[in-house]
N, C-alpha and C. Protein backbone atom coordinates (compact mmCIF):
# COMPACT_ATOMS: atom_id res chain seq x y z
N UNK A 1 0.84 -1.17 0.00
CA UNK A 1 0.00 0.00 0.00
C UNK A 1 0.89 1.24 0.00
N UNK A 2 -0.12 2.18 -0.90
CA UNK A 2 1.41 3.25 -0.62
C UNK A 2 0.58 4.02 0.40
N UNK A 3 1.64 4.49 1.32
CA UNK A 3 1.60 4.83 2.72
C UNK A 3 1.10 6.14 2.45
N UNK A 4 2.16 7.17 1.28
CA UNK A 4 1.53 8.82 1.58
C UNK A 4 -0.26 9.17 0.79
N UNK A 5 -0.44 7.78 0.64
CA UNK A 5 -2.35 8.01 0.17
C UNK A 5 -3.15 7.50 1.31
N UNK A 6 -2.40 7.33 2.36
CA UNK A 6 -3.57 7.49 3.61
C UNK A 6 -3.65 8.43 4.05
N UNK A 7 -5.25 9.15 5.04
CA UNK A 7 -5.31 10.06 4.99
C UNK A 7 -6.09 10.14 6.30
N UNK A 8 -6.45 8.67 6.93
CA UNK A 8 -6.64 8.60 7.78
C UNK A 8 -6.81 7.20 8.31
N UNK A 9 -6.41 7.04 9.75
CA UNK A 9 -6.03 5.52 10.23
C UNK A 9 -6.86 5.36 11.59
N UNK A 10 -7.25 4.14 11.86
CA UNK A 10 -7.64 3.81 13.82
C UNK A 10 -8.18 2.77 13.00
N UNK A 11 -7.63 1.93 14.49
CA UNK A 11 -7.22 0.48 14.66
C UNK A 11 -8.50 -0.09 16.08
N UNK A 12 -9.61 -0.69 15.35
CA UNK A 12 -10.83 -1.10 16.14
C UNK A 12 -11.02 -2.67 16.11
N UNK A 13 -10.87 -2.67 17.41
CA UNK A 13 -10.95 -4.72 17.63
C UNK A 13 -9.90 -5.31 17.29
N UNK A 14 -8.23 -4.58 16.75
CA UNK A 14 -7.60 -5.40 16.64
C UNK A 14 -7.42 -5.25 14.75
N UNK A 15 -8.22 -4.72 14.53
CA UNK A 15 -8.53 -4.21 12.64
C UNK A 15 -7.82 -2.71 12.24
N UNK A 16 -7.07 -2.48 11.46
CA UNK A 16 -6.39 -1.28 10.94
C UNK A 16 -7.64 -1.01 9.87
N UNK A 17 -7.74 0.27 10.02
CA UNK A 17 -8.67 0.52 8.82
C UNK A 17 -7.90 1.89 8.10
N UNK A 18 -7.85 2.04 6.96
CA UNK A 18 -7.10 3.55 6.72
C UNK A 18 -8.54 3.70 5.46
N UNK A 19 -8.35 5.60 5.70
CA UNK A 19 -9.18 6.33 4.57
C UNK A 19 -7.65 6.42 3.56
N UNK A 20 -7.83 6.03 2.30
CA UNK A 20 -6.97 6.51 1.49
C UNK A 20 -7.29 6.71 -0.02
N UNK A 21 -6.96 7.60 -0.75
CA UNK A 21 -7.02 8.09 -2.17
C UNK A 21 -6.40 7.07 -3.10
N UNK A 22 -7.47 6.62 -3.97
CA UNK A 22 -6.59 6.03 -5.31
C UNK A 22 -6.88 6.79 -6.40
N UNK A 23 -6.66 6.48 -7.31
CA UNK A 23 -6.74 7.01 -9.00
C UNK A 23 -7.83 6.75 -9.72
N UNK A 24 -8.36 5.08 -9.25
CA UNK A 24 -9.91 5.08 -9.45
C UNK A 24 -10.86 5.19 -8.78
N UNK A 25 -10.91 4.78 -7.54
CA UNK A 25 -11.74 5.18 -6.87
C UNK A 25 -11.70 6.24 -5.83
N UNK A 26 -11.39 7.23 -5.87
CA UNK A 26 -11.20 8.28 -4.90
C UNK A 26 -10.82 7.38 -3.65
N UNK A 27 -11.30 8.67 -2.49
CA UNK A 27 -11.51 8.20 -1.33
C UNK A 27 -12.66 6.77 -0.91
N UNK A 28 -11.30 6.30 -0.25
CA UNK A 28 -12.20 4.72 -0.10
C UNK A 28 -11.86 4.42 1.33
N UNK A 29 -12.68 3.44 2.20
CA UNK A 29 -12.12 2.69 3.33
C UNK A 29 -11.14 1.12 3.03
N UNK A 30 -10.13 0.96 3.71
CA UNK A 30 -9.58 -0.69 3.22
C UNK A 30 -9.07 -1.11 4.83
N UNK A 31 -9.26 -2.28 4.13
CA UNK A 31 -8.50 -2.69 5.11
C UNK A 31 -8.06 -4.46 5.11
N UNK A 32 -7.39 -4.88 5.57
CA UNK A 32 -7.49 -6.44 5.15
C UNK A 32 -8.32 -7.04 4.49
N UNK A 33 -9.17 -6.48 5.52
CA UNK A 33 -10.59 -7.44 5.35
C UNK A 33 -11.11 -7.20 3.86
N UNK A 34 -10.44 -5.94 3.34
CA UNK A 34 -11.47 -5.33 1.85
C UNK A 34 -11.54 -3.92 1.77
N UNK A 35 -11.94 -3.20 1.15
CA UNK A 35 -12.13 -2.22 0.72
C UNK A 35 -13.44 -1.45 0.06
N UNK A 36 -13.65 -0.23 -0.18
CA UNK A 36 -14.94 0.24 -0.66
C UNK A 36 -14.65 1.89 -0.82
N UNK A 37 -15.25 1.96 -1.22
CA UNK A 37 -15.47 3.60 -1.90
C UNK A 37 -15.94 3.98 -0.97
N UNK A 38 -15.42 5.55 -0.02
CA UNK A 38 -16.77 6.23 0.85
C UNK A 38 -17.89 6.39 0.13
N UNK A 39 -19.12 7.13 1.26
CA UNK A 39 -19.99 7.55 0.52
C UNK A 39 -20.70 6.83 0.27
N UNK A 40 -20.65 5.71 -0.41
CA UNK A 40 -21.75 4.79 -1.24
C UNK A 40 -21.60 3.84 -0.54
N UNK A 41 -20.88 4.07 0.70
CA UNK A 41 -20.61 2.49 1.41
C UNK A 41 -21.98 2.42 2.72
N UNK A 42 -22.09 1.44 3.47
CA UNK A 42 -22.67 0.98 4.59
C UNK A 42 -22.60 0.42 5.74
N UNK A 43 -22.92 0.39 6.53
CA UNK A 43 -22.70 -0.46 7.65
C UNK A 43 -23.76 -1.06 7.79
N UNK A 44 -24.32 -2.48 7.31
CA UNK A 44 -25.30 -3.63 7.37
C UNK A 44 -25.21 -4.41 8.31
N UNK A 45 -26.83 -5.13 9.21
CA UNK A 45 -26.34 -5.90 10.06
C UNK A 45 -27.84 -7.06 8.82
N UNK A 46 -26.89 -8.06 8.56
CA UNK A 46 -27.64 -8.56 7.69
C UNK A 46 -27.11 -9.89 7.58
N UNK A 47 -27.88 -10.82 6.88
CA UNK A 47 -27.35 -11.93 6.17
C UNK A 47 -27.45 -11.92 4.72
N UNK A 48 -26.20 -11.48 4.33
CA UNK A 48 -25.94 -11.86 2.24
C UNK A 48 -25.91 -12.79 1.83
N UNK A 49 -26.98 -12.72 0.85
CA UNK A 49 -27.29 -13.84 -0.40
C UNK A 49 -27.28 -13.03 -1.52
N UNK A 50 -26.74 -13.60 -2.56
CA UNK A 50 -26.75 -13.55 -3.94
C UNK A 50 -26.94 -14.38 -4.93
N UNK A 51 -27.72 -14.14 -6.04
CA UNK A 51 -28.31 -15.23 -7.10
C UNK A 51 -27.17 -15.23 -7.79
N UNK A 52 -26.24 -14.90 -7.64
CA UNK A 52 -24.89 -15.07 -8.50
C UNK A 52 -23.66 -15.48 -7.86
N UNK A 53 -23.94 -15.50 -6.31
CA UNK A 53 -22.89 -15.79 -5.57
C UNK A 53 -23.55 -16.93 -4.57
N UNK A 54 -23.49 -18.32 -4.41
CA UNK A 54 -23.93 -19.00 -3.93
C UNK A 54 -23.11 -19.59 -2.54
N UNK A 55 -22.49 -19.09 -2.39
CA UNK A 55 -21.08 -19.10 -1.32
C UNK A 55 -21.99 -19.03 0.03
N UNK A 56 -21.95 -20.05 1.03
CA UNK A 56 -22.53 -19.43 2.32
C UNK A 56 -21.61 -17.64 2.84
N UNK A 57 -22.32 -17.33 3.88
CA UNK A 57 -21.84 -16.08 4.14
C UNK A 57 -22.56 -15.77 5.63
N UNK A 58 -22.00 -15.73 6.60
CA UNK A 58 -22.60 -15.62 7.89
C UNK A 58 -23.34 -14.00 8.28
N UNK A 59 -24.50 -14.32 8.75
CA UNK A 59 -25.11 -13.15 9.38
C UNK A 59 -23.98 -12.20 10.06
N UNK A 60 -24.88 -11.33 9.94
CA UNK A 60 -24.10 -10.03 10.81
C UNK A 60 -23.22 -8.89 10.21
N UNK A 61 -22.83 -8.30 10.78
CA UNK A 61 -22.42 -7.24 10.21
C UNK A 61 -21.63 -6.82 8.85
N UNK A 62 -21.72 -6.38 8.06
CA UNK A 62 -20.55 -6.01 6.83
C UNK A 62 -20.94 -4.60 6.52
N UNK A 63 -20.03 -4.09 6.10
CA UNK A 63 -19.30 -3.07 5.04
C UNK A 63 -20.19 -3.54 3.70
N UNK A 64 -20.81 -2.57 3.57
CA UNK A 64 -21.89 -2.85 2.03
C UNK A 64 -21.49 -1.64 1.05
N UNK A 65 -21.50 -1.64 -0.40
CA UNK A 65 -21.41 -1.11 -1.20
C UNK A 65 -22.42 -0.65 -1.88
N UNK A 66 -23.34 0.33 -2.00
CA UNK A 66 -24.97 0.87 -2.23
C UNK A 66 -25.85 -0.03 -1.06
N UNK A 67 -26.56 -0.91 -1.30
CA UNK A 67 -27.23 -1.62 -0.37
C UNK A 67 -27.47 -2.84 -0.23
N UNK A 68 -26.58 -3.93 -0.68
CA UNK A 68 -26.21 -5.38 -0.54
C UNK A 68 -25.33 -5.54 -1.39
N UNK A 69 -24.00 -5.04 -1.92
CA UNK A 69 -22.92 -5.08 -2.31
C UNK A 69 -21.90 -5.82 -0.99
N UNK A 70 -21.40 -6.72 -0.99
CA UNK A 70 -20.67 -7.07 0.46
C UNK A 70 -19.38 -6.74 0.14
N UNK A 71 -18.80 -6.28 0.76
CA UNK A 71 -17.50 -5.68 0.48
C UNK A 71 -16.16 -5.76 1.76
N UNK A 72 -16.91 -6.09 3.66
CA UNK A 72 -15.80 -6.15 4.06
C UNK A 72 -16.94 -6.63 5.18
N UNK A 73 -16.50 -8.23 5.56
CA UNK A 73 -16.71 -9.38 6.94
C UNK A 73 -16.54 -8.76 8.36
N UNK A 74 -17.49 -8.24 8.91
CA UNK A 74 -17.33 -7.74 9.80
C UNK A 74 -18.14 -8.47 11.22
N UNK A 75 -18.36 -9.59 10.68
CA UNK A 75 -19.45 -10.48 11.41
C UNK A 75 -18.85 -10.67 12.86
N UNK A 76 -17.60 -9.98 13.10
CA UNK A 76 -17.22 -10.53 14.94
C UNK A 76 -17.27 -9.06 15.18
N UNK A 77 -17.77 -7.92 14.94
CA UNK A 77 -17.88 -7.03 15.48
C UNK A 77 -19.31 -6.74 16.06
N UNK A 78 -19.58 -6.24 17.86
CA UNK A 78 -20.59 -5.81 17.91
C UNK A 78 -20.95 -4.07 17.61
N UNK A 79 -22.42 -4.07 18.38
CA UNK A 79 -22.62 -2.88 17.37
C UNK A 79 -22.07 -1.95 18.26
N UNK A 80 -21.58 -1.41 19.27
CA UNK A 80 -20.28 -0.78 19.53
C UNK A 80 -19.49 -0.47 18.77
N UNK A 81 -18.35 -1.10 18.59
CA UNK A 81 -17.69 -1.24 16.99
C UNK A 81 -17.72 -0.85 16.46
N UNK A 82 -19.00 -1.78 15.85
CA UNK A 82 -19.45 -0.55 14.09
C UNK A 82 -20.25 0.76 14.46
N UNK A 83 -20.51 1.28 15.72
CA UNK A 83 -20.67 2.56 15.37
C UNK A 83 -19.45 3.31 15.25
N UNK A 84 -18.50 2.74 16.14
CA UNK A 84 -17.40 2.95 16.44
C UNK A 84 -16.23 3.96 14.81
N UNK A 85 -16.39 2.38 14.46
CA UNK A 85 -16.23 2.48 12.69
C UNK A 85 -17.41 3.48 11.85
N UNK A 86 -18.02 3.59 12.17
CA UNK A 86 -19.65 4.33 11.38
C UNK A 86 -18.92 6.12 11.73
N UNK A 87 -19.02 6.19 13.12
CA UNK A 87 -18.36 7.49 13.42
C UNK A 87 -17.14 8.21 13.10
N UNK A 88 -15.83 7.46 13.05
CA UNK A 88 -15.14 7.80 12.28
C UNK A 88 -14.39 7.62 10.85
N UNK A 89 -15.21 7.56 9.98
CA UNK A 89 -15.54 7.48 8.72
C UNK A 89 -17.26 8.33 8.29
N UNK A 90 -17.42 8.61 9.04
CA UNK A 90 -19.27 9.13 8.78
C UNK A 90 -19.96 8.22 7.88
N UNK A 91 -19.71 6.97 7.90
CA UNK A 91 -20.76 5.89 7.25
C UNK A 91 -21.53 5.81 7.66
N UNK A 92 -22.83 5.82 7.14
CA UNK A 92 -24.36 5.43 7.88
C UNK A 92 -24.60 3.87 8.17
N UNK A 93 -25.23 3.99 9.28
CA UNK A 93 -25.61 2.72 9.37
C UNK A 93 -27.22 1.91 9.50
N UNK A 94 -26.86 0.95 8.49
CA UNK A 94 -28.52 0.30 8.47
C UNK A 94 -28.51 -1.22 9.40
N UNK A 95 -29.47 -1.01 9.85
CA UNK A 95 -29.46 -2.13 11.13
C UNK A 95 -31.06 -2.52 11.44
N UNK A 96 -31.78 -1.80 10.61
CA UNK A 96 -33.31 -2.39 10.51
C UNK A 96 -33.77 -3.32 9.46
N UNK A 97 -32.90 -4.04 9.58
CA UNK A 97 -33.16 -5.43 8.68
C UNK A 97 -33.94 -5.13 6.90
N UNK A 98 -34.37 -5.78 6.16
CA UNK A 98 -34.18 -5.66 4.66
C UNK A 98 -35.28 -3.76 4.41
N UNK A 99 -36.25 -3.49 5.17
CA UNK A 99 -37.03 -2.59 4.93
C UNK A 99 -36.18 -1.44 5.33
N UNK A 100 -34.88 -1.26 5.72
CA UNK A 100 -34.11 -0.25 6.11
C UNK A 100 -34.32 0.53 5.05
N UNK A 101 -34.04 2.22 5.17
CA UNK A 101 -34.37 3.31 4.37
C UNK A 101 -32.92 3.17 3.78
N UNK A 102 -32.79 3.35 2.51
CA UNK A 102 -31.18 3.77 1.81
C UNK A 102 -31.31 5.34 1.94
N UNK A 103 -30.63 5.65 2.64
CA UNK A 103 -29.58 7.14 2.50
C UNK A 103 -29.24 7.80 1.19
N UNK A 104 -29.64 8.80 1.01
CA UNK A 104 -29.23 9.42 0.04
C UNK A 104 -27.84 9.84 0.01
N UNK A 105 -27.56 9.62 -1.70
CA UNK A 105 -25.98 10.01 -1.40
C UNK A 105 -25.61 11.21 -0.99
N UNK A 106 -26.46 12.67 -1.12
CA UNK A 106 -26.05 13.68 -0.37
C UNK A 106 -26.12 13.58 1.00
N UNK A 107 -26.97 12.62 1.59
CA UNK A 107 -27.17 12.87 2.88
C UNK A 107 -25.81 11.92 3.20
N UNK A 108 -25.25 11.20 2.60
CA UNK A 108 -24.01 9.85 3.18
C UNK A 108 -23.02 10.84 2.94
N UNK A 109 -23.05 12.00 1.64
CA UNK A 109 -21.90 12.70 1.41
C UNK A 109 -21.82 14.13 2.76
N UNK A 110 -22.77 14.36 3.42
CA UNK A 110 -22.47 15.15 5.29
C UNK A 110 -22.06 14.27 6.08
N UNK A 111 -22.43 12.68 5.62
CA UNK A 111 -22.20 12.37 7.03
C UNK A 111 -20.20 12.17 7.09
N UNK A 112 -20.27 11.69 5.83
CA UNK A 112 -18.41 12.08 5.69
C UNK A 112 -18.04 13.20 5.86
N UNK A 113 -18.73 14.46 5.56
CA UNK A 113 -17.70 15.42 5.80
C UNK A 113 -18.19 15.73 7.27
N UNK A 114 -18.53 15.14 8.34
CA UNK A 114 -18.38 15.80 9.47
C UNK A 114 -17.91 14.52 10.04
N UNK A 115 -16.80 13.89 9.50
CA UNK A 115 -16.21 12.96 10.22
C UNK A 115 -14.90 13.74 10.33
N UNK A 116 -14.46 12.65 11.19
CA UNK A 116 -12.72 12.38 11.32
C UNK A 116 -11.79 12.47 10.27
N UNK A 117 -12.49 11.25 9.27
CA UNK A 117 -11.86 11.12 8.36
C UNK A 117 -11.56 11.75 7.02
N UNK A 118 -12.72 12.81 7.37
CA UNK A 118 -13.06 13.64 6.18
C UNK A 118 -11.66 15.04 7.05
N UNK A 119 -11.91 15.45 8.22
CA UNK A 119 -10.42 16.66 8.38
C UNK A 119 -9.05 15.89 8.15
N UNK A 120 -8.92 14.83 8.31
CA UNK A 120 -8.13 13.77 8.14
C UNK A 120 -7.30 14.16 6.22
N UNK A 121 -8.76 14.26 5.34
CA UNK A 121 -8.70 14.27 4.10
C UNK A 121 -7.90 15.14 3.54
N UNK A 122 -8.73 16.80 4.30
CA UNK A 122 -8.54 18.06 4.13
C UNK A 122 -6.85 18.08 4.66
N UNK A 123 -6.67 17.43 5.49
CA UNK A 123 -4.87 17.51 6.38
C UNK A 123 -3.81 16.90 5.10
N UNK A 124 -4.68 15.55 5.13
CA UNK A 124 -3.97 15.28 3.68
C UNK A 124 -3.82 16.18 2.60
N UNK A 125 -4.92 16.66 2.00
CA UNK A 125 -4.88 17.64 0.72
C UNK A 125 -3.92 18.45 0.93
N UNK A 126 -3.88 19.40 1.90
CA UNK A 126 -2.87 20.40 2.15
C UNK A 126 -1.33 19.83 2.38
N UNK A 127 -1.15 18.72 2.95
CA UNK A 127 0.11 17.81 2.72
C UNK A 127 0.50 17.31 1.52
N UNK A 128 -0.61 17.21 0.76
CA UNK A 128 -0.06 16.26 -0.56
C UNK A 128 -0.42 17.24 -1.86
N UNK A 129 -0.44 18.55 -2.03
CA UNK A 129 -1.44 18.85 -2.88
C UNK A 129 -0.65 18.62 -4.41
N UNK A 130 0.19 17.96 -4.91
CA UNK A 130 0.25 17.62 -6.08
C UNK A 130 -0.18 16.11 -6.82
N UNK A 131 -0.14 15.42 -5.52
CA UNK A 131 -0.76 14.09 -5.47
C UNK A 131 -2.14 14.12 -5.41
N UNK A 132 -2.78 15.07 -4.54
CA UNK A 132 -4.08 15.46 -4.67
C UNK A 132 -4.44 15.57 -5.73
N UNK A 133 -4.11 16.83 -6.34
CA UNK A 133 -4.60 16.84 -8.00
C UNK A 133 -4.35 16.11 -8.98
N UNK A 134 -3.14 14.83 -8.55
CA UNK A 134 -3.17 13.93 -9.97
C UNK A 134 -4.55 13.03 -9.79
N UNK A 135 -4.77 12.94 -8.46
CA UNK A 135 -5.83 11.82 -8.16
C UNK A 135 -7.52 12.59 -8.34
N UNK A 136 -7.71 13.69 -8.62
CA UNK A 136 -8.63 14.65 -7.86
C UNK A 136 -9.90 14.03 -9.43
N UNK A 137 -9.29 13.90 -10.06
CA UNK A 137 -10.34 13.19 -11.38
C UNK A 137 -11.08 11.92 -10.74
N UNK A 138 -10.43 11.43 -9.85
CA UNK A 138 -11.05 10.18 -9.57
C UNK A 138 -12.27 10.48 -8.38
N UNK A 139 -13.43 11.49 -8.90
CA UNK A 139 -14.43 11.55 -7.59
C UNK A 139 -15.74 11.28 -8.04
N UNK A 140 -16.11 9.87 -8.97
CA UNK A 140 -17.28 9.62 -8.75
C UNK A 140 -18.14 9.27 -7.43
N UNK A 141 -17.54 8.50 -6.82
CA UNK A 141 -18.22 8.25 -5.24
C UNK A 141 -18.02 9.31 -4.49
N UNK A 142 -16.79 10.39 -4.30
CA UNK A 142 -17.02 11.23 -3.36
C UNK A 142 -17.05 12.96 -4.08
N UNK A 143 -17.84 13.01 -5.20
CA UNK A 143 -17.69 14.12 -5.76
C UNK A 143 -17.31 15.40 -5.09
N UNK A 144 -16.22 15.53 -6.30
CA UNK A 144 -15.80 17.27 -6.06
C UNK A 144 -14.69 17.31 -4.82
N UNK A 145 -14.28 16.12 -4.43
CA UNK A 145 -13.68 16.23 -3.11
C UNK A 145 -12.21 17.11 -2.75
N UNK A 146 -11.95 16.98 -3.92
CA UNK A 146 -10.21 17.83 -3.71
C UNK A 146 -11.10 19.42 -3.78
N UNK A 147 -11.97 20.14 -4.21
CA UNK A 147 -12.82 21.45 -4.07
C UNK A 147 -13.38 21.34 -3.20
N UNK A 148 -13.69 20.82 -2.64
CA UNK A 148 -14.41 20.67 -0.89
C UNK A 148 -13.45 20.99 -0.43
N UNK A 149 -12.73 20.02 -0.08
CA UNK A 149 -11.15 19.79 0.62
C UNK A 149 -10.54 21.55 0.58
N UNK A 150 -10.39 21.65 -0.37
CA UNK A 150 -9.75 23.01 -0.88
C UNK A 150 -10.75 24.37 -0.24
N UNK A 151 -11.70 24.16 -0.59
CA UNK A 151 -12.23 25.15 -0.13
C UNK A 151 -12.54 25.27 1.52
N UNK A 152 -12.78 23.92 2.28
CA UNK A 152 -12.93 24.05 3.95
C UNK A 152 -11.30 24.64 4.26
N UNK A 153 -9.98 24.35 3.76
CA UNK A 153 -8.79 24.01 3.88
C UNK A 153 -8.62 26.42 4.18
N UNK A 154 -9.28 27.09 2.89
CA UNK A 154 -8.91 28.00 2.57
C UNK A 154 -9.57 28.88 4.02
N UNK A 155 -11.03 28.52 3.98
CA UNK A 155 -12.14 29.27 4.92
C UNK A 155 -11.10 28.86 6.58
N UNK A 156 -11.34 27.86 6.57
CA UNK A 156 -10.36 27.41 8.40
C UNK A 156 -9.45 28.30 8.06
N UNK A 157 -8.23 28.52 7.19
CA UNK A 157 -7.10 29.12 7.26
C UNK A 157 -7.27 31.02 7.45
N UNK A 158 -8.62 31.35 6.63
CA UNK A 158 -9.06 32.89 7.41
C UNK A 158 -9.24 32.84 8.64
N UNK A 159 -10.16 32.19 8.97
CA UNK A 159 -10.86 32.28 10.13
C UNK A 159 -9.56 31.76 11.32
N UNK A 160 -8.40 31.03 11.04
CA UNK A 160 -7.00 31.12 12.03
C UNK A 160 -6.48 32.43 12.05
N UNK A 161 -6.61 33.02 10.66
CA UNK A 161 -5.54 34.12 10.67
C UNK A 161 -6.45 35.53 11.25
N UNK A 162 -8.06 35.33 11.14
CA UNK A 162 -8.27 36.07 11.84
C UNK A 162 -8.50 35.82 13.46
N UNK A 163 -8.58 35.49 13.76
CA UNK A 163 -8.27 35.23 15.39
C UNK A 163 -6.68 35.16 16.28
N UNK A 164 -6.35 34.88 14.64
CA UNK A 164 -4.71 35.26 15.55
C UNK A 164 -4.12 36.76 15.98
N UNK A 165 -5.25 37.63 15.11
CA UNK A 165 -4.66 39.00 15.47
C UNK A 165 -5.58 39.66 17.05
């Protein structure tokens, strides 16, 4: 993994999870266990089946991709944990079994930016900003993010310089 595209890290149950930037998929969560795009991701407490994937697959928790995409085994975590994980990453979480409401992606795209992982992002941008912009094409799942980034990055930096006087 390359190390200077993380952008944000914490280590829950024994699990490393990092927010980091790729080229295709923007900002994503990974981690051993798997990976996913923010934003469009989930926190499911469910049992996955698929008519194309016939593989048993144990109840309980996963990392979902739109809304039964399985993307990361989270089945020994309780729900502690995954809020745990839910909170710093601002992933929503569905836990009312198949009639759960899907989240709109604007509403999944606040709950990232008032995470951790989202000032995490902005710390990065301002650390990396040429790496930023080679990657900054890649924001279908977290649109516009290096101009977010950029623009919270500019407003915080008035609002320091005015209070410093």
């Amino acid at each position: 993994m390359n190390k200077n595209r993380v952008f944000h890290s914490v280590t829950i149950r024994g699990v490393r999870f990092d927010g980091r930037v790729d080229e295709i998929n923007g900002p994503n969560l990974s981690s051993k266990r798997g990976w996913t795009p923010l934003v469009v991701c989930a926190l499911r407490n469910f049992n996955p089946t698929r008519r194309y994937d016939t593989r048993p697959r144990p109840s309980g928790w996963w990392v979902i991709k739109y809304y039964d995409e399985i993307r990361l085994n989270l089945t020994d975590f309780g729900e502690p944990t995954i809020r745990r994980l839910a909170d710093e990453f601002g992933i929503c979480v569905l836990d009312g079994g198949d009639n759960d409401p899907h989240p709109l992606d604007s509403i999944r795209l606040r709950m990232f930016m008032a995470s951790p992982a989202w000032s995490g992002l902005c710390r990065w941008v301002s650390d990396h900003p040429r790496l930023a912009r080679q990657l900054a094409a890649s924001d279908d799942y977290v649109p516009s993010w290096l101009t977010r980034a950029l623009i919270q990055n500019e407003i915080f930096s008035r609002l320091d310089g005015a209070t410093a006087h």
